[in-house]
C-alpha atoms as a PDB file:
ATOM      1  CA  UNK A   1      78.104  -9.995  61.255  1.00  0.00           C
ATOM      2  CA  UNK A   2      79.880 -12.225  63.140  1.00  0.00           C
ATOM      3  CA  UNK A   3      82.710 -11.374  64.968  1.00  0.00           C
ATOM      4  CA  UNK A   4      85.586 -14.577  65.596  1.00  0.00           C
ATOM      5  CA  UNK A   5      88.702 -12.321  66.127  1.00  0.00           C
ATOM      6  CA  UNK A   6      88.993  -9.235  67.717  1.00  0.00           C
ATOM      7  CA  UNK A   7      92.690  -7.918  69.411  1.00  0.00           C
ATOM      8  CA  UNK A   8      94.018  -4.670  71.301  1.00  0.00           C
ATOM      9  CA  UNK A   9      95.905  -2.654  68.479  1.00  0.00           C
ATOM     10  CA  UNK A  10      96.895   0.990  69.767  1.00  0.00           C
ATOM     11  CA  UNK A  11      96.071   3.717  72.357  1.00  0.00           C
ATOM     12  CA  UNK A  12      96.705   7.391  70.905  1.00  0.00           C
ATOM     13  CA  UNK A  13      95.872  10.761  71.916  1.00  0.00           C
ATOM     14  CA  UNK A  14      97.105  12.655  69.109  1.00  0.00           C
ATOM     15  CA  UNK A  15      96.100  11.882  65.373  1.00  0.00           C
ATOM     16  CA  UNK A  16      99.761  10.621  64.484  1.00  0.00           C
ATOM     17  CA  UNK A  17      99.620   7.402  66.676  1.00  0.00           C
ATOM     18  CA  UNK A  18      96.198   6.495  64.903  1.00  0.00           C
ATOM     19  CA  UNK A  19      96.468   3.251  62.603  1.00  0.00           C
ATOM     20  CA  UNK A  20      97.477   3.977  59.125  1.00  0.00           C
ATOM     21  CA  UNK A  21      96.218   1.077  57.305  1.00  0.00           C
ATOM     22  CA  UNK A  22      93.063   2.965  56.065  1.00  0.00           C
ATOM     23  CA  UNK A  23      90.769   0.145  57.488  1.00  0.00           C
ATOM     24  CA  UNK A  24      87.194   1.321  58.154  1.00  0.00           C
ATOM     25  CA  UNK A  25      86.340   2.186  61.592  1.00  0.00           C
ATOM     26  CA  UNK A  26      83.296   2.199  63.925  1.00  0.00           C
ATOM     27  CA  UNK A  27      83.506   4.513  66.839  1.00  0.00           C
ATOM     28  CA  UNK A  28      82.034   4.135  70.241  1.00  0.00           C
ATOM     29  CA  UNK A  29      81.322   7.030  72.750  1.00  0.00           C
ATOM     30  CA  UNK A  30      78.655   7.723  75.653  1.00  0.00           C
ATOM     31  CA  UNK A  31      79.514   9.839  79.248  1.00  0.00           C
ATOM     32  CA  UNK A  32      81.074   8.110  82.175  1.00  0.00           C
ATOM     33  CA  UNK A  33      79.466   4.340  83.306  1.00  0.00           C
ATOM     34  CA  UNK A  34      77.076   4.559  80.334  1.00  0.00           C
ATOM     35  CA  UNK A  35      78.344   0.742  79.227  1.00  0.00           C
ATOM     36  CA  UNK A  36      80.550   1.824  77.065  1.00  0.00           C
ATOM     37  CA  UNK A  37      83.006  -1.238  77.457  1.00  0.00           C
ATOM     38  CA  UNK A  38      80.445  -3.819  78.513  1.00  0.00           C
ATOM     39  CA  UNK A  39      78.739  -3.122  75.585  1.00  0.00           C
ATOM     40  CA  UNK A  40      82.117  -3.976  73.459  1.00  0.00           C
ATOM     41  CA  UNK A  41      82.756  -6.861  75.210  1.00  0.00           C
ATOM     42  CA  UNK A  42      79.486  -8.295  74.499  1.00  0.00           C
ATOM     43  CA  UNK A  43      79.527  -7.737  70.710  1.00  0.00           C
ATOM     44  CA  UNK A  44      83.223  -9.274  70.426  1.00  0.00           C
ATOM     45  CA  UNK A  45      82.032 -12.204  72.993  1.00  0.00           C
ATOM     46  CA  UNK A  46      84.839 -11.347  75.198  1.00  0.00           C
ATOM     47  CA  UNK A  47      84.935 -10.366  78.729  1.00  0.00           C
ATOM     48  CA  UNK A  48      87.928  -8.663  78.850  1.00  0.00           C
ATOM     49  CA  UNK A  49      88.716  -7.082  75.872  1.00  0.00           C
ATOM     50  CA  UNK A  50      87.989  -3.540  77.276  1.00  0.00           C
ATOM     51  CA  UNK A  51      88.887  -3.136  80.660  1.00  0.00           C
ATOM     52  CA  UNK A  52      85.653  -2.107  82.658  1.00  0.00           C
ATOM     53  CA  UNK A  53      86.754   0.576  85.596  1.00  0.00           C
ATOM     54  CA  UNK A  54      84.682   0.872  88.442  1.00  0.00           C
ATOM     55  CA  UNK A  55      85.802   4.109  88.292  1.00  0.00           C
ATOM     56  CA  UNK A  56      84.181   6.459  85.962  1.00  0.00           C
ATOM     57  CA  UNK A  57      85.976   8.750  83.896  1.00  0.00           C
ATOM     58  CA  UNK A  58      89.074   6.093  83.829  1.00  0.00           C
ATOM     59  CA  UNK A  59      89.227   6.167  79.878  1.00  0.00           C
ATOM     60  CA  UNK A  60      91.280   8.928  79.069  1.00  0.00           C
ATOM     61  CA  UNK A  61      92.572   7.700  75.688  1.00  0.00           C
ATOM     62  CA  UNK A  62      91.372   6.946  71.890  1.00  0.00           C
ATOM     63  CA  UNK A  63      91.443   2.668  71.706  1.00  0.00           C
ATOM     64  CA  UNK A  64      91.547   0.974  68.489  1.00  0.00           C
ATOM     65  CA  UNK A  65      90.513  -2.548  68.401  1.00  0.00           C
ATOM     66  CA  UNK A  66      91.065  -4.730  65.444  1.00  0.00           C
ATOM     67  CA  UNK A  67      88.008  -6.464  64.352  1.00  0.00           C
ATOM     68  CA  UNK A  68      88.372  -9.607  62.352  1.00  0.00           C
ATOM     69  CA  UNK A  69      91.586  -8.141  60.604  1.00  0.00           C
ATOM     70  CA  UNK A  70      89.348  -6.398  58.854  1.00  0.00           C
ATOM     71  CA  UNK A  71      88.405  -3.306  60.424  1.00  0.00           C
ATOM     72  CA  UNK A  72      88.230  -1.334  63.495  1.00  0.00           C
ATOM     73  CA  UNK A  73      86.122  -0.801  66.791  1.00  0.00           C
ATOM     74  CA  UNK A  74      87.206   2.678  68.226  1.00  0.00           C
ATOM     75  CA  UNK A  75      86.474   3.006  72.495  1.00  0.00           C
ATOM     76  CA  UNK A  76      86.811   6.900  72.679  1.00  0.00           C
ATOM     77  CA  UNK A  77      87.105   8.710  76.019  1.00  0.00           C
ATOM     78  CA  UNK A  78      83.882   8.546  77.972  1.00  0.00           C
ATOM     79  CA  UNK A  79      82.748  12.061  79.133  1.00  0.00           C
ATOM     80  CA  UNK A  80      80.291  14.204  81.445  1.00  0.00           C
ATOM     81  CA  UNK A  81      82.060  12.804  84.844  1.00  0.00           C
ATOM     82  CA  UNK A  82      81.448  15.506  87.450  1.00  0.00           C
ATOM     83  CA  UNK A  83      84.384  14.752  89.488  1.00  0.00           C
ATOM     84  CA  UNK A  84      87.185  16.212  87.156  1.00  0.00           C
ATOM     85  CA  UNK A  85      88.841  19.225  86.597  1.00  0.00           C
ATOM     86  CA  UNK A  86      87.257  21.383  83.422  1.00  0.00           C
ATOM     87  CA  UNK A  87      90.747  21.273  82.154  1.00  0.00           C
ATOM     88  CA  UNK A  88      90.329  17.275  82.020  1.00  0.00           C
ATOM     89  CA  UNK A  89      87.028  17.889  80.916  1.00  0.00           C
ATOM     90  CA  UNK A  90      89.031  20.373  77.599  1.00  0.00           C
ATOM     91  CA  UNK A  91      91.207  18.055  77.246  1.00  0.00           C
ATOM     92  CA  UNK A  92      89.335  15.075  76.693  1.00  0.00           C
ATOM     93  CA  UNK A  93      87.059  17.319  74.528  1.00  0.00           C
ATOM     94  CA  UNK A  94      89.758  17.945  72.353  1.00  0.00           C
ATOM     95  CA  UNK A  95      90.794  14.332  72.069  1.00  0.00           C
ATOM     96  CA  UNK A  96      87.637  13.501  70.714  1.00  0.00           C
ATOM     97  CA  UNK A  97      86.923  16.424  68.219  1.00  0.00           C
ATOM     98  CA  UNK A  98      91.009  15.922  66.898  1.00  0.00           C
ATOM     99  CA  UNK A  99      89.445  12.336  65.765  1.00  0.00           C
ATOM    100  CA  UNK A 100      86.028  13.445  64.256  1.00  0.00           C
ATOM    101  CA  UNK A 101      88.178  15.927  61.758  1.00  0.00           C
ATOM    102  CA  UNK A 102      88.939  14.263  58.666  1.00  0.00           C
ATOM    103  CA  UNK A 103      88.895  10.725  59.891  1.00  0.00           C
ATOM    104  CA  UNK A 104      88.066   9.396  56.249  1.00  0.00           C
ATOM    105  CA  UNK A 105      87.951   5.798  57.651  1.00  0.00           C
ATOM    106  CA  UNK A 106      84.967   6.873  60.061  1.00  0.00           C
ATOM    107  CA  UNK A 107      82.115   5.210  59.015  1.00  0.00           C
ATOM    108  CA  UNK A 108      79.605   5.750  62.046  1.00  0.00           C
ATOM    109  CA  UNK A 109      79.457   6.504  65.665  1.00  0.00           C
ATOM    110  CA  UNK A 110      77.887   4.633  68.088  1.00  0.00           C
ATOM    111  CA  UNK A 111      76.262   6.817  70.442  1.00  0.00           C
ATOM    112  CA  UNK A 112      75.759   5.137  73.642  1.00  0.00           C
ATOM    113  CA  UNK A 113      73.080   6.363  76.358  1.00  0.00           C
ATOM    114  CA  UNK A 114      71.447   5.086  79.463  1.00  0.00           C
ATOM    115  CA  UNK A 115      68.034   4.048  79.189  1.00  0.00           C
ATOM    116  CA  UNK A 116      66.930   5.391  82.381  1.00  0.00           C
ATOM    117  CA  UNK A 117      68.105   8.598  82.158  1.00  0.00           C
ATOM    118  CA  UNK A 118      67.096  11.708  79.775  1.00  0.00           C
ATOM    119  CA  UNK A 119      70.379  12.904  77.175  1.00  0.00           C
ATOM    120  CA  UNK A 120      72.248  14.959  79.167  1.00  0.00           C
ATOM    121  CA  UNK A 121      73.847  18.366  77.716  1.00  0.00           C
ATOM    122  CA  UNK A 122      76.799  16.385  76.945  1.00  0.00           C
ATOM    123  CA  UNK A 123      75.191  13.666  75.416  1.00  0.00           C
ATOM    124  CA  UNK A 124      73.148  15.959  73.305  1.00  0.00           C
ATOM    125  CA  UNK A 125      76.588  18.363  72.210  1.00  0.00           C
ATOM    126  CA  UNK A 126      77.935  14.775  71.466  1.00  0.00           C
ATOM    127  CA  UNK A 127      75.127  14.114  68.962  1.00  0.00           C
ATOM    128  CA  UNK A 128      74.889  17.477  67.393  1.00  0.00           C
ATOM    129  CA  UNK A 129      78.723  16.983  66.740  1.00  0.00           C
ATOM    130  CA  UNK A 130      78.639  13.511  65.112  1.00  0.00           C
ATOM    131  CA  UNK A 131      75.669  15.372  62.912  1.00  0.00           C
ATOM    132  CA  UNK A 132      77.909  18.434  62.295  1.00  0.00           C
ATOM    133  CA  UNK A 133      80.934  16.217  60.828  1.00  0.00           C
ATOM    134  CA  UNK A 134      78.648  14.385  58.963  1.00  0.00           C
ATOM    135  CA  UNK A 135      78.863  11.069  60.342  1.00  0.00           C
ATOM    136  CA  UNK A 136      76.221   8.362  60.591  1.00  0.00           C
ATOM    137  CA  UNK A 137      75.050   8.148  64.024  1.00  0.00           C
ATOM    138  CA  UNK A 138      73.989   4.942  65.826  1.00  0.00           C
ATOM    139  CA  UNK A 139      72.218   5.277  68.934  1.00  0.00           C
ATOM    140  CA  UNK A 140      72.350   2.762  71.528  1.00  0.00           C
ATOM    141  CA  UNK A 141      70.121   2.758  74.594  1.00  0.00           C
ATOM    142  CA  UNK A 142      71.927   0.680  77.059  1.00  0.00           C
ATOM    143  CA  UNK A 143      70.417  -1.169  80.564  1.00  0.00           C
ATOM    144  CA  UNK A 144      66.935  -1.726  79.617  1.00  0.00           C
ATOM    145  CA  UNK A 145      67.184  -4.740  82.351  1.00  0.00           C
ATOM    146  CA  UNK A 146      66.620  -2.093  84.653  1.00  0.00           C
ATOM    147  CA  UNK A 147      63.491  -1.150  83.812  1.00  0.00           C
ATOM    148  CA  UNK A 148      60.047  -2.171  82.839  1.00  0.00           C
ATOM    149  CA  UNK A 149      58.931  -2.762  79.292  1.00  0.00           C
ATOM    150  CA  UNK A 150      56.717  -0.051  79.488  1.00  0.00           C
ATOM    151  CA  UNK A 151      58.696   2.586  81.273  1.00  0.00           C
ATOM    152  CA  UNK A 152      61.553   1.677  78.802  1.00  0.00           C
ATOM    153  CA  UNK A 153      59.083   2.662  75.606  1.00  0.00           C
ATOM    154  CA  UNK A 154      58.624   5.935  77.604  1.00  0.00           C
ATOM    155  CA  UNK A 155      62.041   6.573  78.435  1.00  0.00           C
ATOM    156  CA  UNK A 156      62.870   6.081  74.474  1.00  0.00           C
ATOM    157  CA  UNK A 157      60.480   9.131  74.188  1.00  0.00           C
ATOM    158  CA  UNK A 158      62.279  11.029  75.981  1.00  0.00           C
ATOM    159  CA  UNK A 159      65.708  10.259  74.460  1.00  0.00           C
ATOM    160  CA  UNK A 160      64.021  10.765  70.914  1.00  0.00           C
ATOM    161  CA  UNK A 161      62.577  13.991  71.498  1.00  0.00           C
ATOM    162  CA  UNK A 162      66.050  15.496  73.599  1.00  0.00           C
ATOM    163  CA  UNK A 163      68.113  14.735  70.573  1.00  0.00           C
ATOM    164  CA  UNK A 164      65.315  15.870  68.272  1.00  0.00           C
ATOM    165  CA  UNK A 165      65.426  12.486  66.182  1.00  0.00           C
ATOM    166  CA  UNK A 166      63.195  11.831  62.697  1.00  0.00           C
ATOM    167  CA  UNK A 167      60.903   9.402  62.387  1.00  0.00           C
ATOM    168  CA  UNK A 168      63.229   7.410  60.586  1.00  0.00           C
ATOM    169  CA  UNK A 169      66.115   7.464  63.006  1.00  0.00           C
ATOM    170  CA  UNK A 170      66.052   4.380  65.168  1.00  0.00           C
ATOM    171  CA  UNK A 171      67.201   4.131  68.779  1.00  0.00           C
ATOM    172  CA  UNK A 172      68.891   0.449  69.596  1.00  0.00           C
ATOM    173  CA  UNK A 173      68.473  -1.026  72.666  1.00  0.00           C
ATOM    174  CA  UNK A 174      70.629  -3.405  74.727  1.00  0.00           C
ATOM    175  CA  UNK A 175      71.100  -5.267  77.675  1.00  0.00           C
ATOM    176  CA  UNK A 176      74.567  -6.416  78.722  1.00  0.00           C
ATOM    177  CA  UNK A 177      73.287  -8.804  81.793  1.00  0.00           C
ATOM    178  CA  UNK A 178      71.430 -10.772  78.862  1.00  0.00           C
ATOM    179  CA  UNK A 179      72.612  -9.677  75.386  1.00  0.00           C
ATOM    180  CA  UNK A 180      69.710  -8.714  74.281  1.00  0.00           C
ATOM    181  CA  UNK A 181      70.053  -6.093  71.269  1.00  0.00           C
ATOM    182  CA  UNK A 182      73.573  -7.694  70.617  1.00  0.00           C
ATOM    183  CA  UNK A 183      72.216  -9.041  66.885  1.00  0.00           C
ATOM    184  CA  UNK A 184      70.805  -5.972  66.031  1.00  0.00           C
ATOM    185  CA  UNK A 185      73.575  -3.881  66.868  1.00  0.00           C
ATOM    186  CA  UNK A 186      76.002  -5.941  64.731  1.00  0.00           C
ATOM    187  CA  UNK A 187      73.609  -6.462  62.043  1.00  0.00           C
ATOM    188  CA  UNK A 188      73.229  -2.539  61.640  1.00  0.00           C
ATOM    189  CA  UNK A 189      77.103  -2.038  61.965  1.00  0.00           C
ATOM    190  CA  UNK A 190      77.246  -4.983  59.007  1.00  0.00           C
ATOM    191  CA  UNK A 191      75.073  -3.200  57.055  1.00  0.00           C
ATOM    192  CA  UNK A 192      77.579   0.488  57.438  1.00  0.00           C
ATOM    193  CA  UNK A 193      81.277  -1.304  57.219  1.00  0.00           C
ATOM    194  CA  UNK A 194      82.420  -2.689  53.789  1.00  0.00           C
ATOM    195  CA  UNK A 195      84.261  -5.741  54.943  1.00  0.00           C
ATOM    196  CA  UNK A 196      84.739  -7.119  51.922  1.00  0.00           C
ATOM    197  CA  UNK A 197      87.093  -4.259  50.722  1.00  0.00           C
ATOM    198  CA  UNK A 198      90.615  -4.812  49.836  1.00  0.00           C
ATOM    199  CA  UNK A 199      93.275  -2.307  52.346  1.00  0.00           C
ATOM    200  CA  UNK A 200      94.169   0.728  50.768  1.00  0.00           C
END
């Protein structure tokens, strides 16, 4: 896949400002300064196409990005940041699981995780509930710059066994300091949205 246009369409909280132009859509989620945006940025090849906050927790919306007018990227809220109210925490919650019911256009979810750390209880809710609406999960281990070739390998372990992956399932890695994963992440995504299709 290779990616030449990509704009800012929408930001919605409630399922009646989504797009309506039945494109496919990839979603991407992961808990508070996980590389959520970075990670977007890189596989568009633009800096700023998603704002990166210093401040985690600072997405608080659903953003759909239009991906060579042909489909969508989806940034949904990053979660798990310890320094917000649990009725922000409900809230965004809510947000999420409204767009995981009966989006028909939802063709996977990236699942986005920190290399260095083990899944966290959110991260591990957030993968039995892409599983539970019967999406395709894609799991993306992000930062492996930050650690050794060898301790990465172990940390992947870890991640595999926390979310109780098969054998099959692979975990993708990436590195947003050199872009390294960024073909393998879009060739996977290829492979899951039908760009060819005609809008319904």
């Amino acid at each position: 896949m290779k990616i030449k246009k990509s704009e800012f369409i929408v930001s919605a909280v409630h399922p009646h400002q989504y797009p309506r132009d039945n494109r496919e859509e990839v979603a991407f989620v992961g808990r508070s300064n996980v590389g959520k945006s970075s990670l977007i940025n890189v596989l568009v090849n633009k800096k700023k196409l998603v704002k990166v906050s210093g401040t985690p927790g600072k997405t608080r919306l659903i953003n759909f990005f239009l991906i060579n007018e042909k489909f969508y990227f989806v940034d949904l809220p990053g979660y798990g940041y310890a320094r917000v109210s649990k009725m922000e925490m409900k809230n965004w919650g809510g947000i999420i699981e409204k767009y995981l019911q009966g989006r028909k256009q939802l063709r996977a979810i990236v699942l986005i995780l920190d290399c260095r750390h083990k899944p966290t209880e959110d991260d591990i809710t957030m993968y039995k509930w892409i599983k539970y609406y019967n999406y395709r999960a894609v799991i993306v281990a992000t930062k492996i710059d930050k650690v050794s070739r060898g301790k990465l390998n172990s940390n992947l372990k870890i991640i595999r066994n926390a979310l109780n992956l098969k054998t099959q399932d692979k975990i993708l890695t990436f590195s947003a300091l050199n872009k390294a994963g960024r073909k393998e992440i879009l060739d996977t995504l290829d492979s899951i949205v039908d760009v060819t299709s005609e809008n319904q």
